[in-house]
Protein backbone atom coordinates (compact mmCIF):
# COMPACT_ATOMS: atom_id res chain seq x y z
CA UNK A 1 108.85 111.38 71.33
CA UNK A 2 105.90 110.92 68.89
CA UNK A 3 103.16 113.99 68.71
CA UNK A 4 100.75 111.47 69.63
CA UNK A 5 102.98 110.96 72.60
CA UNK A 6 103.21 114.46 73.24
CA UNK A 7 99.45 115.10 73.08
CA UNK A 8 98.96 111.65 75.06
CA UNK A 9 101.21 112.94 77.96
CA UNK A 10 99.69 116.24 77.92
CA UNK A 11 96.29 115.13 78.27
CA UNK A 12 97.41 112.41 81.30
CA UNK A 13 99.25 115.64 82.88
CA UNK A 14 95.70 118.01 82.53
CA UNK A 15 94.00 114.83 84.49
CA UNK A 16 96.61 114.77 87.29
CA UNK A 17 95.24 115.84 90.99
CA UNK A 18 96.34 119.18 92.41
CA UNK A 19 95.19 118.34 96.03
CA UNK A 20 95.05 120.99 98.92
CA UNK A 21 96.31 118.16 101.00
CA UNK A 22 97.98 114.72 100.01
CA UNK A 23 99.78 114.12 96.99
CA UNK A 24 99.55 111.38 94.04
CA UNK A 25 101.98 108.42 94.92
CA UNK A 26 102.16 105.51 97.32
CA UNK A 27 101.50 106.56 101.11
CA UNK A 28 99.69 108.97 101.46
CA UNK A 29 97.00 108.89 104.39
CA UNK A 30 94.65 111.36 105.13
CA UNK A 31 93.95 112.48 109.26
CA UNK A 32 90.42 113.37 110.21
CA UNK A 33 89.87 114.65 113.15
CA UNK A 34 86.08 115.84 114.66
CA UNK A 35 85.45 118.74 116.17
CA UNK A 36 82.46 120.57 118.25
CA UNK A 37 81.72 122.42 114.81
CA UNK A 38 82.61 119.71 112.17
CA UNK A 39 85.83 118.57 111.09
CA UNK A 40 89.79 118.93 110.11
CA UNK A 41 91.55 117.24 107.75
CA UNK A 42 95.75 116.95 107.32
CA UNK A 43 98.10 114.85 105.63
CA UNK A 44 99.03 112.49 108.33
CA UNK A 45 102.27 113.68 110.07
CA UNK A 46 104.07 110.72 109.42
CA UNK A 47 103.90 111.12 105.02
CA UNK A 48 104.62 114.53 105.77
CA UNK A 49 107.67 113.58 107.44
CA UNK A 50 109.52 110.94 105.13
CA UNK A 51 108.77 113.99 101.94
CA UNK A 52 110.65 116.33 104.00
CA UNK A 53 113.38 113.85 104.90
CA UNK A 54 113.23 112.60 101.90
CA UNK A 55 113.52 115.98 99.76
CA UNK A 56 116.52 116.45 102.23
CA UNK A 57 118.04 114.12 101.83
CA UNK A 58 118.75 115.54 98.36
CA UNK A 59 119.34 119.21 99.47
CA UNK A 60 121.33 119.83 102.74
CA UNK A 61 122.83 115.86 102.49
CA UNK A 62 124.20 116.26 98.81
CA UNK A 63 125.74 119.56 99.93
CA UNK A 64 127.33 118.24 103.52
CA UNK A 65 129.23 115.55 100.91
CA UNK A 66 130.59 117.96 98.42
CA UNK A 67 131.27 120.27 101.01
CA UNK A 68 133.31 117.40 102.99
CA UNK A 69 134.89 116.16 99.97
CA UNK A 70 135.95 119.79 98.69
CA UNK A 71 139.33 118.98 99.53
CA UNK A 72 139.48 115.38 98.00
CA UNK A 73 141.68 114.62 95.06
CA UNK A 74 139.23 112.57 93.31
CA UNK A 75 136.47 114.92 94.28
CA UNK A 76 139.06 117.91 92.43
CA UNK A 77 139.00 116.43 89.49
CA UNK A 78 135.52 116.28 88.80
CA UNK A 79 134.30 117.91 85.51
CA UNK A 80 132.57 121.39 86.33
CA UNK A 81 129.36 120.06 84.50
CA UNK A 82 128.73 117.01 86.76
CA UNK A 83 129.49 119.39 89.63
CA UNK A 84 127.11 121.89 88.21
CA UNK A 85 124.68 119.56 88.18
CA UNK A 86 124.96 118.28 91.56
CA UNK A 87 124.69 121.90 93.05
CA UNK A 88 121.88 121.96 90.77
CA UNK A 89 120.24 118.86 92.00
CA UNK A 90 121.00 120.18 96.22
CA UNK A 91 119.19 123.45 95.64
CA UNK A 92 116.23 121.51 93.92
CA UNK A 93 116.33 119.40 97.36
CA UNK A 94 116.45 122.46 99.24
CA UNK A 95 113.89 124.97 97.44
CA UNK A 96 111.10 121.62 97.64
CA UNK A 97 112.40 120.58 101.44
CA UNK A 98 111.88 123.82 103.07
CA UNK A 99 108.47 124.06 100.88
CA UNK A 100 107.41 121.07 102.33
CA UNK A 101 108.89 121.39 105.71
CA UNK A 102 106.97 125.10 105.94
CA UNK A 103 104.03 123.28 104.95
CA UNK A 104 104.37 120.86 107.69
CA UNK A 105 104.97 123.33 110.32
CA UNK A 106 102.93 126.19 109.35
CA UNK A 107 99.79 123.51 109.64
CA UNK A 108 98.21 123.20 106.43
CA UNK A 109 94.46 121.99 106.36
CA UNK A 110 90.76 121.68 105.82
CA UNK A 111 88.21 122.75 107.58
CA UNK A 112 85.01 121.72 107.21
CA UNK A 113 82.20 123.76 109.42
CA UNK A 114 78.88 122.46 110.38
CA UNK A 115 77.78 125.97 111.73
CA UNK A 116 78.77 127.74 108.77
CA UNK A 117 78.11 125.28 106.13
CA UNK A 118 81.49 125.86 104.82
CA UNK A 119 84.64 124.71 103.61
CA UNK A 120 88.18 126.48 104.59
CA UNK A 121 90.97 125.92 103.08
CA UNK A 122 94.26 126.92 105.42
CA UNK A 123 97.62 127.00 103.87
CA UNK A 124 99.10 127.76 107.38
CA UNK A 125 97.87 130.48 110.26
CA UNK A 126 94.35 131.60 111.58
CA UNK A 127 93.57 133.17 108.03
CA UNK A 128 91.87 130.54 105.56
CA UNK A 129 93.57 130.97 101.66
CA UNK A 130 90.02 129.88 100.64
CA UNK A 131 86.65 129.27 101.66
CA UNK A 132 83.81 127.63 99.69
CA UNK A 133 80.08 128.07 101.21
CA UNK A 134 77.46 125.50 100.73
CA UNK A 135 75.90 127.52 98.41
CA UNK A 136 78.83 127.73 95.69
CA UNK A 137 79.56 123.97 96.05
CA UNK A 138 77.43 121.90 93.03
CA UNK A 139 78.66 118.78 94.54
CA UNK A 140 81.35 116.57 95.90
CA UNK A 141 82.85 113.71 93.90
CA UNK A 142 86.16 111.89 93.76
CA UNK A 143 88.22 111.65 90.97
CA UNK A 144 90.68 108.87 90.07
CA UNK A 145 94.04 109.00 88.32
CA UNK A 146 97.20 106.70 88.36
CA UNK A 147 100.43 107.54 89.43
CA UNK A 148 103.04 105.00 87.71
CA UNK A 149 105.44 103.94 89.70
CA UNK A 150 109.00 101.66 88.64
CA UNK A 151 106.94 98.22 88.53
CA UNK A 152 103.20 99.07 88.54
CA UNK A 153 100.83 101.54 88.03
CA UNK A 154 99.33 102.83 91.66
CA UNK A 155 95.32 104.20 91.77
CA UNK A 156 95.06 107.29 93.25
CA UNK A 157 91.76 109.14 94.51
CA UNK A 158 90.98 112.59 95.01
CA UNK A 159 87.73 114.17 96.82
CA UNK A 160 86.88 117.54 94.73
CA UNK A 161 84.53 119.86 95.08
CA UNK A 162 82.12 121.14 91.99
CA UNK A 163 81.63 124.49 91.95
CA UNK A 164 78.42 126.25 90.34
CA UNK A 165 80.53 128.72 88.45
CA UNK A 166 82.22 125.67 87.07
CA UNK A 167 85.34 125.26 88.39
CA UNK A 168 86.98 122.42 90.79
CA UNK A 169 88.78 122.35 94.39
CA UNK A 170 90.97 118.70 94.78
CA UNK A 171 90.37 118.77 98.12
CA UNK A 172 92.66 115.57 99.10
CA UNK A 173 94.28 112.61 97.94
CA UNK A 174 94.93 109.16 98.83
CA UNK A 175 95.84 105.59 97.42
CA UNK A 176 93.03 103.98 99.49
CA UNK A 177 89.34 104.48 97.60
CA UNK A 178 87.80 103.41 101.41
CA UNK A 179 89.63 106.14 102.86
CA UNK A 180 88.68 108.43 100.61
CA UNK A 181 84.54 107.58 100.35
CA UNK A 182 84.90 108.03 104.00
CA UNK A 183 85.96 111.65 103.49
CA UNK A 184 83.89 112.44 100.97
CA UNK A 185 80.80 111.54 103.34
CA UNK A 186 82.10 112.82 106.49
CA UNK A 187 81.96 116.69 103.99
CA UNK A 188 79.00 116.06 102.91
CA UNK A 189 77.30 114.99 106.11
CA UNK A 190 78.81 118.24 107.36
CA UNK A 191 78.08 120.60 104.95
CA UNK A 192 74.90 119.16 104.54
């Protein structure tokens, strides 16, 4: 690698989304729901779903085969450094799975409230890991980046809040820039 390409793929890296909710890629959909006091949004339950089944499919799978084929001639023989690697690879599937899966189960989400003119940020549980009032919030736009995949390169779009002390809150992403403007107005309407 070049230092141009270094310092190219840097930069790209400091423009990629850190979303509460969502994640760069194909797939994923953003759930609204409305409430008496504004709204909630989640990653829908089904992208949650195939990234946990997916990441296991890596952790607890990989480990079920080498532990079934422990006994295996051919599976014996195996150099210590591919096996090394594999164990390596599980964990890796089992450390982001049970991330993920917590994630799933634990709730994480936005809330947006109308009363409060407010935006909560939940992680999991009645407590909110954030919240941003009207007041700190210079604005809501929506970024775009592009996640590459094996044959094309995929838009992605990101609702984030500006705050007045300068800093930003990726709020969610999504492949689909209709989905997102939809968000971004439902907040606004809200917080409004």
């Amino acid at each position: 690698m070049k230092i141009t390409d270094v310092d190219e793929y840097r930069r790209k890296m400091n423009e990629r989304a850190q979303p509460f909710i969502g994640h760069e890629g194909v797939g994923s959909k953003i759930y609204v729901k409305k409430t008496d006091d504004g709204l909630v949004l989640k990653e829908s339950f089904l992208g949650q779903l195939m990234i946990v089944l997916g990441l296991f499919l890596f952790g607890p799978l990989l480990s079920a085969v080498m532990i079934a084929r422990r006994n295996d001639p051919e599976f014996l023989t195996t150099p210590r450094p591919i096996l090394a690697f594999l164990g390596f690879f599980s964990l890796i599937g089992w450390i982001f799975g049970a991330k993920y899966l917590f994630r799933m189960v634990a709730g994480r989400r936005i809330e947006v409230s109308r009363n409060k003119r407010a935006v909560y940020l939940y992680a999991g549980g009645r407590k909110p890991e954030k919240e941003v009032s009207r007041e700190e919030i210079d604005g809501i736009d929506i970024f775009s980046t592009w996640y590459d995949t094996d044959s094309k390169s995929v838009e992605n779009f990101t609702v984030r809040l500006k705050c007045r002390d300068g800093g930003t809150i990726d709020l969610c992403t999504c492949d689909s820039r209709k989905d997102v403007e939809s968000v971004k107005s439902l907040i606004e309407s809200t917080i409004s």
